[in-house]
PDB file of N, CA and C in Angstrom:
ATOM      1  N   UNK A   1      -5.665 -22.035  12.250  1.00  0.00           N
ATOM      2  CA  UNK A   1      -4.834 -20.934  12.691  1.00  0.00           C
ATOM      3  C   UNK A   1      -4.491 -20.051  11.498  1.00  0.00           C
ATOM      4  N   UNK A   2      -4.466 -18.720  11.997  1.00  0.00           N
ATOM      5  CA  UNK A   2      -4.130 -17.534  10.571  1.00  0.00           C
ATOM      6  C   UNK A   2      -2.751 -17.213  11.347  1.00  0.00           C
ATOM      7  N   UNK A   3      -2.310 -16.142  10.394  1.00  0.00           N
ATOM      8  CA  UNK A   3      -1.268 -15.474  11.039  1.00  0.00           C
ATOM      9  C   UNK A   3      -1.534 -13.924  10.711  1.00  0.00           C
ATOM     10  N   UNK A   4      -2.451 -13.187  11.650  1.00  0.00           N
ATOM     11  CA  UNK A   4      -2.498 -12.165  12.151  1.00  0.00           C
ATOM     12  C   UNK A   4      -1.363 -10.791  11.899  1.00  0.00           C
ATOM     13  N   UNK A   5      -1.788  -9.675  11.225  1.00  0.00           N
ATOM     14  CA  UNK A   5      -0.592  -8.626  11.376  1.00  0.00           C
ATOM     15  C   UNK A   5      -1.557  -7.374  12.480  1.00  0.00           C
ATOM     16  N   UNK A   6      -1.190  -7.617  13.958  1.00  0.00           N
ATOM     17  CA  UNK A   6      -1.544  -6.808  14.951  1.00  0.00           C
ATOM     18  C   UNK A   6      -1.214  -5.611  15.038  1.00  0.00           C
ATOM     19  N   UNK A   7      -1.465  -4.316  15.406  1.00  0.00           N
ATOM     20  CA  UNK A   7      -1.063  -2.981  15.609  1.00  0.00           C
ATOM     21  C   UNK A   7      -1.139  -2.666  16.871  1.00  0.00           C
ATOM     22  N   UNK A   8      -0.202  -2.445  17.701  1.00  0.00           N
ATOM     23  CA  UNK A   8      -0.598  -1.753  19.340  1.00  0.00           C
ATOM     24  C   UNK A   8      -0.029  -0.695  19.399  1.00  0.00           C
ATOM     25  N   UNK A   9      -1.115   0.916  19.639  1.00  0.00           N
ATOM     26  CA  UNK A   9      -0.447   1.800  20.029  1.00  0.00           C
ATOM     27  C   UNK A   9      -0.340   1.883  21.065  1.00  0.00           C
ATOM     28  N   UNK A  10       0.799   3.362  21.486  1.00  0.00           N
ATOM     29  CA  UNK A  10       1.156   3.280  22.915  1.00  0.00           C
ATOM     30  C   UNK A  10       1.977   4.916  22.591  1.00  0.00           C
ATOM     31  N   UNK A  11       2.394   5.366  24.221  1.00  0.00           N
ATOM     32  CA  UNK A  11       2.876   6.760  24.063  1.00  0.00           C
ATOM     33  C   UNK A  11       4.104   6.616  24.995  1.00  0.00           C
ATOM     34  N   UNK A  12       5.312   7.132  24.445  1.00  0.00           N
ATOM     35  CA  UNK A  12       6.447   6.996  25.412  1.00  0.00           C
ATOM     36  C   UNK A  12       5.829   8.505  26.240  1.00  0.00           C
ATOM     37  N   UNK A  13       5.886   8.396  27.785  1.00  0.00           N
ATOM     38  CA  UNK A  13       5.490   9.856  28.617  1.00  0.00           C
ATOM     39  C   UNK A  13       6.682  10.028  28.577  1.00  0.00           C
ATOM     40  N   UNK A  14       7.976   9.958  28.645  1.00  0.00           N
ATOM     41  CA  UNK A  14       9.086  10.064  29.089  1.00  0.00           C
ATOM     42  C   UNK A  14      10.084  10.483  28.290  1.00  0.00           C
ATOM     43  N   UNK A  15       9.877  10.033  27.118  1.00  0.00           N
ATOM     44  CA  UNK A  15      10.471  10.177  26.060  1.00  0.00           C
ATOM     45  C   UNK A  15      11.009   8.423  25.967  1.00  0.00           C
ATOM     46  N   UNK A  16      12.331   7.818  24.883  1.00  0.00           N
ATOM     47  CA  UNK A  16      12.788   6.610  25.203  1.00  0.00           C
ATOM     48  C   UNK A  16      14.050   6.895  24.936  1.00  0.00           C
ATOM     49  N   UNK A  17      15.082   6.589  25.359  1.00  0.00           N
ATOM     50  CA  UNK A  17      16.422   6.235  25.193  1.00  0.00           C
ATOM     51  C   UNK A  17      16.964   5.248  23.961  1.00  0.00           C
ATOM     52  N   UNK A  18      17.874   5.923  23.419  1.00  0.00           N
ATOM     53  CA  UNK A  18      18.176   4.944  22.250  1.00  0.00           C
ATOM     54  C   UNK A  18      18.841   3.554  22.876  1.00  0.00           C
ATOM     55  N   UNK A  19      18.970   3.149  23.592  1.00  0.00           N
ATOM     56  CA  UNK A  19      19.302   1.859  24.088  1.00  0.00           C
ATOM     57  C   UNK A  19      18.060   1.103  24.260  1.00  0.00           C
ATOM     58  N   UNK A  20      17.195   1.625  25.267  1.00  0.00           N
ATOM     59  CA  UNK A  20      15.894   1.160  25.039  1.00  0.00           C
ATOM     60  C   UNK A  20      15.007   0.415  24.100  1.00  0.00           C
ATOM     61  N   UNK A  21      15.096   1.545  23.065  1.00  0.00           N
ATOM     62  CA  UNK A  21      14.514   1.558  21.675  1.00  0.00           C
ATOM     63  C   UNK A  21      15.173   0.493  21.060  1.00  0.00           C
ATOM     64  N   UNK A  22      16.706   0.684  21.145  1.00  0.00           N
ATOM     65  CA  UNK A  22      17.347  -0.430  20.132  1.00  0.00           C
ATOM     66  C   UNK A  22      16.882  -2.501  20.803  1.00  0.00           C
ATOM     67  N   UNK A  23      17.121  -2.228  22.060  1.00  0.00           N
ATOM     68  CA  UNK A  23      16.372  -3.177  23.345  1.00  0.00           C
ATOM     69  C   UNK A  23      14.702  -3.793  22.431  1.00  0.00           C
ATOM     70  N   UNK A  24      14.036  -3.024  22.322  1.00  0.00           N
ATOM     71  CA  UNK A  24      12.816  -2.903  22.437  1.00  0.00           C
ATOM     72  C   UNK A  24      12.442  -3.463  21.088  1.00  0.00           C
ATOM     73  N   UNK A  25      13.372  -3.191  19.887  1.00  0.00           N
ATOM     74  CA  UNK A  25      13.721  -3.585  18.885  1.00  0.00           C
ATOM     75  C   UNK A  25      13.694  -4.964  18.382  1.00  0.00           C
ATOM     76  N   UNK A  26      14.836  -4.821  19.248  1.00  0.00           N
ATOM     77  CA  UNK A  26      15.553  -6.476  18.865  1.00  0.00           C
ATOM     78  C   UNK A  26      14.383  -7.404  19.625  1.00  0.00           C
ATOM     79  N   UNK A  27      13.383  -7.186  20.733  1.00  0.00           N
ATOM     80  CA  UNK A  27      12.990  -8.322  21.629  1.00  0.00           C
ATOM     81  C   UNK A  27      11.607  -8.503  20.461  1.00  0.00           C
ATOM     82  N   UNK A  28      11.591  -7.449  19.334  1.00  0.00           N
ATOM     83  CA  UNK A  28      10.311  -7.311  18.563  1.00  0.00           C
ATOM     84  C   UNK A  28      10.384  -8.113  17.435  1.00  0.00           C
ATOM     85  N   UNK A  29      11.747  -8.242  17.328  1.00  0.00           N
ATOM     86  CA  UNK A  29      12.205  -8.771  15.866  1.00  0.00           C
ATOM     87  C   UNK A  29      11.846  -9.997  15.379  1.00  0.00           C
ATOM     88  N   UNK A  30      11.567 -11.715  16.486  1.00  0.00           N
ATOM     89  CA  UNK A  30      10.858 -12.402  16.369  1.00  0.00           C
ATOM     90  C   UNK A  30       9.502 -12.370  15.585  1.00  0.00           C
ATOM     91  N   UNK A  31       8.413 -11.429  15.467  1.00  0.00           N
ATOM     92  CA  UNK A  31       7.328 -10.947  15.777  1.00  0.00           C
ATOM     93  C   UNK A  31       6.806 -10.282  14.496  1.00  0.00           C
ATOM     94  N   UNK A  32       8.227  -9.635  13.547  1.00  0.00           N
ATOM     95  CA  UNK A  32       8.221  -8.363  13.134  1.00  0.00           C
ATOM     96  C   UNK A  32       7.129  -8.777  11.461  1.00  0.00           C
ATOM     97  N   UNK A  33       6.269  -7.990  11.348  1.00  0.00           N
ATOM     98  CA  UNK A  33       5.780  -7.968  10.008  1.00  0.00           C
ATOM     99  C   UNK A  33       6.368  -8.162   8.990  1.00  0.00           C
ATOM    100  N   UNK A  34       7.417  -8.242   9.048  1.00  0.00           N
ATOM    101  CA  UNK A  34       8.261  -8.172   7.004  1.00  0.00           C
ATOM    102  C   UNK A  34       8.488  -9.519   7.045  1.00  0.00           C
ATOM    103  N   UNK A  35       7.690 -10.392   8.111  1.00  0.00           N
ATOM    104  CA  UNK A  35       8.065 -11.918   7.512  1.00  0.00           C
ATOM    105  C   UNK A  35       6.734 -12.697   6.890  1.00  0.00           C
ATOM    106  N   UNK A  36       5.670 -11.205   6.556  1.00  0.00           N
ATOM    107  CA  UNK A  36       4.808 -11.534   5.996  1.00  0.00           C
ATOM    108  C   UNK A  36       4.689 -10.931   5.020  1.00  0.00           C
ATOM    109  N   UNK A  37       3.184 -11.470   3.712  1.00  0.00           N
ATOM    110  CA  UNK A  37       3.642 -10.891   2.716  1.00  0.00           C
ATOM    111  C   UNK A  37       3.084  -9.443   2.447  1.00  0.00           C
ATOM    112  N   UNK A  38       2.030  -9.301   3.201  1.00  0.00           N
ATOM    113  CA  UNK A  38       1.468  -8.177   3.795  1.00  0.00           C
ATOM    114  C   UNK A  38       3.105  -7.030   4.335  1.00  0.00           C
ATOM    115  N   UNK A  39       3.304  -7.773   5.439  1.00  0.00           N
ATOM    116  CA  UNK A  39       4.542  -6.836   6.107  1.00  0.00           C
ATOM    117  C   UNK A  39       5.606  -6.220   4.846  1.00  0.00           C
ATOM    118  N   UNK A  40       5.704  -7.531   4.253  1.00  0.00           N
ATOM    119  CA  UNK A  40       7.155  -6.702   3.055  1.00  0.00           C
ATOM    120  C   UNK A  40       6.088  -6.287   1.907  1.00  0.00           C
ATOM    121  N   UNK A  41       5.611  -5.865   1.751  1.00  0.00           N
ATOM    122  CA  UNK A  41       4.617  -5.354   0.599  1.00  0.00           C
ATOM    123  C   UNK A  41       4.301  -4.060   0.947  1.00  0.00           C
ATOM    124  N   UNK A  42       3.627  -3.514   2.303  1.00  0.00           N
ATOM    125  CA  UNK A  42       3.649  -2.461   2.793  1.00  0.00           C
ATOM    126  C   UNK A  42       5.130  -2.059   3.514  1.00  0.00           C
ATOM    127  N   UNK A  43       5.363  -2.737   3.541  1.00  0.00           N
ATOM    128  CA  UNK A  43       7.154  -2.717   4.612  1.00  0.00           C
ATOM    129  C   UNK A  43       6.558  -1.805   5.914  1.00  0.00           C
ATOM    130  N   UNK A  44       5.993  -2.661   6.647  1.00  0.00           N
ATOM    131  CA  UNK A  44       5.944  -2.539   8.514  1.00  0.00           C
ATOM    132  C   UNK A  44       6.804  -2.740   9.174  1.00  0.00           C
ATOM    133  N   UNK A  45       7.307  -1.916   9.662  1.00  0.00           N
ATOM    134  CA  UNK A  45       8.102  -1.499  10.381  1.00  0.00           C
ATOM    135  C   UNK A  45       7.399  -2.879  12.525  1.00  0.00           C
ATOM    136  N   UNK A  46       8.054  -3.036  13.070  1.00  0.00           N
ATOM    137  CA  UNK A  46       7.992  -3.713  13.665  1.00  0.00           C
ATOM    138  C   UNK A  46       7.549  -2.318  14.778  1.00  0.00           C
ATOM    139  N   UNK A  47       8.737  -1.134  14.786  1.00  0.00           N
ATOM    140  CA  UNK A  47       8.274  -0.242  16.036  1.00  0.00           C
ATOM    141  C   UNK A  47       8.342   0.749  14.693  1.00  0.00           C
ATOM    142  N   UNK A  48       7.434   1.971  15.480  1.00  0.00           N
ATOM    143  CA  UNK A  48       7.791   3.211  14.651  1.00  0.00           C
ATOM    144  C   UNK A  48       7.361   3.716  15.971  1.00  0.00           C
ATOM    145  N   UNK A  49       7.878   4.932  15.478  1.00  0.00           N
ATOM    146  CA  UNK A  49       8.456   5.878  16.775  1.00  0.00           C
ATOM    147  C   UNK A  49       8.194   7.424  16.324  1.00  0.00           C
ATOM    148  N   UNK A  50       7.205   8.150  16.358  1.00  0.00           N
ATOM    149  CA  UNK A  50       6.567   9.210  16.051  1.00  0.00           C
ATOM    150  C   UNK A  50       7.740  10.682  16.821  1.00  0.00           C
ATOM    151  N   UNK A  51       7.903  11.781  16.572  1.00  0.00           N
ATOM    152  CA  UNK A  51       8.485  13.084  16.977  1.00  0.00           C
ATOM    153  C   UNK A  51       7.507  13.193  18.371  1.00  0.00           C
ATOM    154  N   UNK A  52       6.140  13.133  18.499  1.00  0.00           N
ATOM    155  CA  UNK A  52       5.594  13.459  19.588  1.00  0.00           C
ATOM    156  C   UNK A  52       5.706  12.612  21.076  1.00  0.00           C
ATOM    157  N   UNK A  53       6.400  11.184  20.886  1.00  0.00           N
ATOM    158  CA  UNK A  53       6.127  10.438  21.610  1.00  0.00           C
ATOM    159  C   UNK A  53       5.325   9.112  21.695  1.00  0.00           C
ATOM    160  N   UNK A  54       4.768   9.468  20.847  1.00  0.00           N
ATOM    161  CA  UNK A  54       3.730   8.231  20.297  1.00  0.00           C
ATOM    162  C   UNK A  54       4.133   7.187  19.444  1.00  0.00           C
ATOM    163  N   UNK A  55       3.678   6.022  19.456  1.00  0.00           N
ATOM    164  CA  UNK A  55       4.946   4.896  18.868  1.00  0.00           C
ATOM    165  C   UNK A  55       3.889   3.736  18.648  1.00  0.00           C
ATOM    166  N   UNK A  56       4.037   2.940  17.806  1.00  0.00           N
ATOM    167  CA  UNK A  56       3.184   1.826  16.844  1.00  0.00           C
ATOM    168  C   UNK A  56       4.270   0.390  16.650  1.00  0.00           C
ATOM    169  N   UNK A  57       3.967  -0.054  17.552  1.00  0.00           N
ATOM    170  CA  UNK A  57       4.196  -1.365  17.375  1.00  0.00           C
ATOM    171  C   UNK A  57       3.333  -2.702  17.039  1.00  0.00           C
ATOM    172  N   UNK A  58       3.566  -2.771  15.346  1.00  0.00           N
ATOM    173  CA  UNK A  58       3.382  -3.786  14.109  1.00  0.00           C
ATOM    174  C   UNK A  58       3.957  -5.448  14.735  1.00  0.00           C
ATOM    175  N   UNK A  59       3.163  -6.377  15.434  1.00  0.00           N
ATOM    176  CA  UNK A  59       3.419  -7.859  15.237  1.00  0.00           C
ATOM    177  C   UNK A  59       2.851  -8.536  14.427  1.00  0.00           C
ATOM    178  N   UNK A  60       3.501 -10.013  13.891  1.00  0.00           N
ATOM    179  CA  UNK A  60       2.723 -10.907  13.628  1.00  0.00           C
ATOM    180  C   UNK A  60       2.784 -12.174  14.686  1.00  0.00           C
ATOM    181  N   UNK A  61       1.174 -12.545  14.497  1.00  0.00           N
ATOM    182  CA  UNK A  61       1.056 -13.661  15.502  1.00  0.00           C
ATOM    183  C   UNK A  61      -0.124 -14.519  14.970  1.00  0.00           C
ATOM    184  N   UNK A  62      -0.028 -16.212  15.733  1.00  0.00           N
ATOM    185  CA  UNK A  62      -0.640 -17.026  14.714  1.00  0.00           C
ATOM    186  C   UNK A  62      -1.882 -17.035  15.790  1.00  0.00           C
ATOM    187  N   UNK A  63      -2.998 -16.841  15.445  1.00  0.00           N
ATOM    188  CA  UNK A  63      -4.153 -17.309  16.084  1.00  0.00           C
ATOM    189  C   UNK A  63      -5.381 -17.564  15.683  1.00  0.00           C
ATOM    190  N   UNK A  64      -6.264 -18.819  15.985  1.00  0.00           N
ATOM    191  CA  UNK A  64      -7.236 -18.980  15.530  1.00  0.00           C
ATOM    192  C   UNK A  64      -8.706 -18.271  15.566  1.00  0.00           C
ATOM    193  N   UNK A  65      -8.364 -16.673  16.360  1.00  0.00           N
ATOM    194  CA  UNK A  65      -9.580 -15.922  16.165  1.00  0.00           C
ATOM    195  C   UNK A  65      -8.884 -14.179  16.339  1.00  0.00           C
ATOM    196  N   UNK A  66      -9.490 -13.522  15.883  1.00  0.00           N
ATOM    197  CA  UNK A  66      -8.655 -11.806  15.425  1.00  0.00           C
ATOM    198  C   UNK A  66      -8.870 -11.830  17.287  1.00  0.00           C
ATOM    199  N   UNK A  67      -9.928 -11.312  17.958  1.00  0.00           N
ATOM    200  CA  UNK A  67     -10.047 -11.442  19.432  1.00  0.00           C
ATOM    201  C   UNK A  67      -8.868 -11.914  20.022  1.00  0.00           C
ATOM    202  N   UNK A  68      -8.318 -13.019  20.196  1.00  0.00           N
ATOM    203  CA  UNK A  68      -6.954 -14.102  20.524  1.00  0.00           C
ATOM    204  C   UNK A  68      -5.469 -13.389  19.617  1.00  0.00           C
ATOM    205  N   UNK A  69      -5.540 -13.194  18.733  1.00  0.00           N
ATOM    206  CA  UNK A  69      -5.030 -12.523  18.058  1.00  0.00           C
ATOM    207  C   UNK A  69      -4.351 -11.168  18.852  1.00  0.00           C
ATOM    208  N   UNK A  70      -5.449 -10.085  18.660  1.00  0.00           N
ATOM    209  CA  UNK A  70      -4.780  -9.215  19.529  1.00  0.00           C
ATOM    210  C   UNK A  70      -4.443  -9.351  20.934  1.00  0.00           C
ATOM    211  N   UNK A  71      -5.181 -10.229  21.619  1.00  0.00           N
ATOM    212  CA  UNK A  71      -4.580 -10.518  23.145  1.00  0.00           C
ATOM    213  C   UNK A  71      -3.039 -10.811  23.005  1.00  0.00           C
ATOM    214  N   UNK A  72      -3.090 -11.940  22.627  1.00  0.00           N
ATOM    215  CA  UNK A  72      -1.411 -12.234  22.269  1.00  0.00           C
ATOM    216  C   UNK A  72      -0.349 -11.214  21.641  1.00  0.00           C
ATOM    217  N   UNK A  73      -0.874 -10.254  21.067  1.00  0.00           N
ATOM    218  CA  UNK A  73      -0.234  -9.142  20.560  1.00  0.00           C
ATOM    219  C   UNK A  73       0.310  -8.431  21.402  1.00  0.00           C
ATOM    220  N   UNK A  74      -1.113  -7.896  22.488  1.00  0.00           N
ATOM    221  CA  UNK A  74      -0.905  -6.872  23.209  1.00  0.00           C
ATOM    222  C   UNK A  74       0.151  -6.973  24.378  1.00  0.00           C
ATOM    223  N   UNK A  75       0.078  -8.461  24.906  1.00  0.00           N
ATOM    224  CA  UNK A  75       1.042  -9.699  25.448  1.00  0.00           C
ATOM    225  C   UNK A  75       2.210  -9.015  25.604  1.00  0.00           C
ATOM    226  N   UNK A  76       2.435  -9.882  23.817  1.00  0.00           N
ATOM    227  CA  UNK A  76       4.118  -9.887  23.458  1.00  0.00           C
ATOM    228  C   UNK A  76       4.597  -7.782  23.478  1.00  0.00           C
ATOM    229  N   UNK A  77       3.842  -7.392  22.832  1.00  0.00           N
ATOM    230  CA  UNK A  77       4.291  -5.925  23.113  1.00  0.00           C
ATOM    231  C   UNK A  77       4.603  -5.320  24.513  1.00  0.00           C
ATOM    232  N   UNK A  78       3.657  -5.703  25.619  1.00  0.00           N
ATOM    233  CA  UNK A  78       3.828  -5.270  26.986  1.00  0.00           C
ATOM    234  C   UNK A  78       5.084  -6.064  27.374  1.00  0.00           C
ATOM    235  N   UNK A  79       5.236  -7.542  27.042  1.00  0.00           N
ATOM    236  CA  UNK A  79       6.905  -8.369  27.078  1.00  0.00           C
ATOM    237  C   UNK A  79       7.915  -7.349  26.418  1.00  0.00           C
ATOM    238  N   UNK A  80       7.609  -7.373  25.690  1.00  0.00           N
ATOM    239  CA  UNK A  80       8.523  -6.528  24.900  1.00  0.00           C
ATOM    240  C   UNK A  80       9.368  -4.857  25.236  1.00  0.00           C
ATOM    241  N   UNK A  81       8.312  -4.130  25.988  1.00  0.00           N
ATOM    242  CA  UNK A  81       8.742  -2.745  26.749  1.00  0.00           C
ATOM    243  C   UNK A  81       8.975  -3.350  28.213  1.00  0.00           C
ATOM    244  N   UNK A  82       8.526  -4.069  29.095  1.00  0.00           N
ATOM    245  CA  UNK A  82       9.375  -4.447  30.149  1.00  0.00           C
ATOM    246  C   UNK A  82      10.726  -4.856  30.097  1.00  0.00           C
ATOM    247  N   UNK A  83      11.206  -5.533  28.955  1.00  0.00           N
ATOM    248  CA  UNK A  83      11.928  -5.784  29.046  1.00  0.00           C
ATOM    249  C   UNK A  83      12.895  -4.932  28.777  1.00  0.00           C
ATOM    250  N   UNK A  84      12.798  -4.274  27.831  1.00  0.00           N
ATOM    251  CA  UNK A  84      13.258  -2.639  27.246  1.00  0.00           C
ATOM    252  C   UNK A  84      13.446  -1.562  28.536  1.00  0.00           C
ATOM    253  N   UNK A  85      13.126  -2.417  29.558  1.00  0.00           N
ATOM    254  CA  UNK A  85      13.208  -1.382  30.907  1.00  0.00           C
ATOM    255  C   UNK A  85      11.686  -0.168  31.018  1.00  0.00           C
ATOM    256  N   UNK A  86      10.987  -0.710  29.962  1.00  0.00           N
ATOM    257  CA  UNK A  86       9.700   0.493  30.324  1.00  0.00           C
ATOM    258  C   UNK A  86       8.541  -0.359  30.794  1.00  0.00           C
ATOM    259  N   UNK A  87       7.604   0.612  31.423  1.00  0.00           N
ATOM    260  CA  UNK A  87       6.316  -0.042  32.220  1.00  0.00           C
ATOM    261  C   UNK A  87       4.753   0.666  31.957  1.00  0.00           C
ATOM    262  N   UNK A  88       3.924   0.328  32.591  1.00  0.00           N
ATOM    263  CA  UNK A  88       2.858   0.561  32.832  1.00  0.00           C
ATOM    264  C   UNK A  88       2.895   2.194  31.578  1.00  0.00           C
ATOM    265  N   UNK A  89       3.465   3.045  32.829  1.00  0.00           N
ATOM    266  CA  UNK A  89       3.296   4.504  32.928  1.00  0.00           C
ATOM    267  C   UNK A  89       3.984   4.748  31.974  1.00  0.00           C
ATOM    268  N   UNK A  90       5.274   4.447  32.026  1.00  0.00           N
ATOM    269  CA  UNK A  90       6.230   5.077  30.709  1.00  0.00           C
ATOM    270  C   UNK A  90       6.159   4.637  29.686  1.00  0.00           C
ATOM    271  N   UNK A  91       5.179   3.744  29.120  1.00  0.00           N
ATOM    272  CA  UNK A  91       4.893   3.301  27.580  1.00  0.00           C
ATOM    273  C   UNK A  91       3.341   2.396  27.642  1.00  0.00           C
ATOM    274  N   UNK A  92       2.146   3.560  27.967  1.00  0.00           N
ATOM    275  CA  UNK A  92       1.078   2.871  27.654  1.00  0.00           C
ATOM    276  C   UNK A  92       0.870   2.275  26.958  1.00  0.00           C
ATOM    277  N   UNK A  93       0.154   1.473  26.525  1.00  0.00           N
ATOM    278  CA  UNK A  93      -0.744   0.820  25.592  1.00  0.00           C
ATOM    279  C   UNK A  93      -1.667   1.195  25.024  1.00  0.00           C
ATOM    280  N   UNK A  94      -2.687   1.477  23.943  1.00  0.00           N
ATOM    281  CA  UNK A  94      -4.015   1.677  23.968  1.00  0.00           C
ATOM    282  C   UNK A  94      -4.131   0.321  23.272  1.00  0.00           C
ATOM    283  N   UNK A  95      -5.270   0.218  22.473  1.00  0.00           N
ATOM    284  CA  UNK A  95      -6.390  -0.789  22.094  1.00  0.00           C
ATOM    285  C   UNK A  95      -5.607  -1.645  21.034  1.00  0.00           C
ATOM    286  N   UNK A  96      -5.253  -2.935  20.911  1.00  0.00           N
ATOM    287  CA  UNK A  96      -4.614  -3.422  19.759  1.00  0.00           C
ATOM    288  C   UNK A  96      -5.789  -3.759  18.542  1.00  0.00           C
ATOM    289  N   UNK A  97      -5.197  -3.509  17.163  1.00  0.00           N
ATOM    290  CA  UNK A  97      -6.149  -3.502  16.142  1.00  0.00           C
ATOM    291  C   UNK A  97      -5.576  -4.614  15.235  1.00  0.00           C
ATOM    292  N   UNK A  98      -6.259  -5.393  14.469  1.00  0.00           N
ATOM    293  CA  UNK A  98      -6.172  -6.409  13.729  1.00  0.00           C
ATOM    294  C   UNK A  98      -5.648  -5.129  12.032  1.00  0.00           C
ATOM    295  N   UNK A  99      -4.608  -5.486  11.715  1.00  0.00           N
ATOM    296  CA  UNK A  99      -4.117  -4.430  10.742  1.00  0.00           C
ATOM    297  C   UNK A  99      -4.258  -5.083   9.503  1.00  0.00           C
ATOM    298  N   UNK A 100      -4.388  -7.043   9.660  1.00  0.00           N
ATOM    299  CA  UNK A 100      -4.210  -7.477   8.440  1.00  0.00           C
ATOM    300  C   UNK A 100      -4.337  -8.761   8.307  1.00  0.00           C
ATOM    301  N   UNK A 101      -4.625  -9.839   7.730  1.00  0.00           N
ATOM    302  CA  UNK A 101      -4.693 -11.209   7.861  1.00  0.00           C
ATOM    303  C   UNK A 101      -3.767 -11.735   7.024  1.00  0.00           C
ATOM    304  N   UNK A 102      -2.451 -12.840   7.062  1.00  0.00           N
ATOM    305  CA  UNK A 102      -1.978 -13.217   5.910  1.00  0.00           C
ATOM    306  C   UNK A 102      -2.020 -14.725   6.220  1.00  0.00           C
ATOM    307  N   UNK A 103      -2.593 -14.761   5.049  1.00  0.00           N
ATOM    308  CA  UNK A 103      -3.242 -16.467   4.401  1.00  0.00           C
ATOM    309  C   UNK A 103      -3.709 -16.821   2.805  1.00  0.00           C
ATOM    310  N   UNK A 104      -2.910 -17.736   2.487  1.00  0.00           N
ATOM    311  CA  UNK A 104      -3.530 -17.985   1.332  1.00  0.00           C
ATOM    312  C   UNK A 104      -5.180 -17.964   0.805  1.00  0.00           C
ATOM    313  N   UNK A 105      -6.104 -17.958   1.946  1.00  0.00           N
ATOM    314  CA  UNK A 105      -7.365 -18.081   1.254  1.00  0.00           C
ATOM    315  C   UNK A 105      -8.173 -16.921   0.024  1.00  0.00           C
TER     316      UNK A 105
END
């Protein structure tokens, strides 16, 4: 098993509510890159949240193949905006990307 630093973009259509966001936050914080050494080295931000709507949510997750890796990513991120009160429509998803590997090898 590695521990994976995942990237999933996605677009608020709606815009998001700062409750939301702060919501959306905290359910990320488990997850969040700066508990790697990658994450605090670049300092990844767990959500970032663009002026246009567009928004980048940074996990880490342990899996034994990048493929598995981002599934579980894309997962916990879609967990993560339901619960935040957003869905499908109001906070797509696109393609999750393998951003980084952290492991001693």
């Amino acid at each position: 098993m590695s521990t994976y630093v995942i990237t999933v973009p996605g677009t608020f259509t709606s815009g998001i509510e700062e409750d939301a966001r702060a919501r959306l936050s905290r359910t990320l914080r488990p997850a969040d890159p700066h508990h790697t050494r990658m994450g605090t080295t670049e300092d990844l931000d767990a959500l970032t949240v663009n002026d246009d709507g567009t928004f980048t949510i940074r996990l880490t997750v342990e899996a034994d193949s990048a493929p598995r890796a981002e599934e579980s990513a894309r997962e916990l991120a879609d967990s993560a905006l339901r619960e935040a009160g957003l869905d499908d429509t109001s906070a797509p998803l696109g393609p999750a990307a393998v951003t980084g590997i952290d492991s001693d090898i």
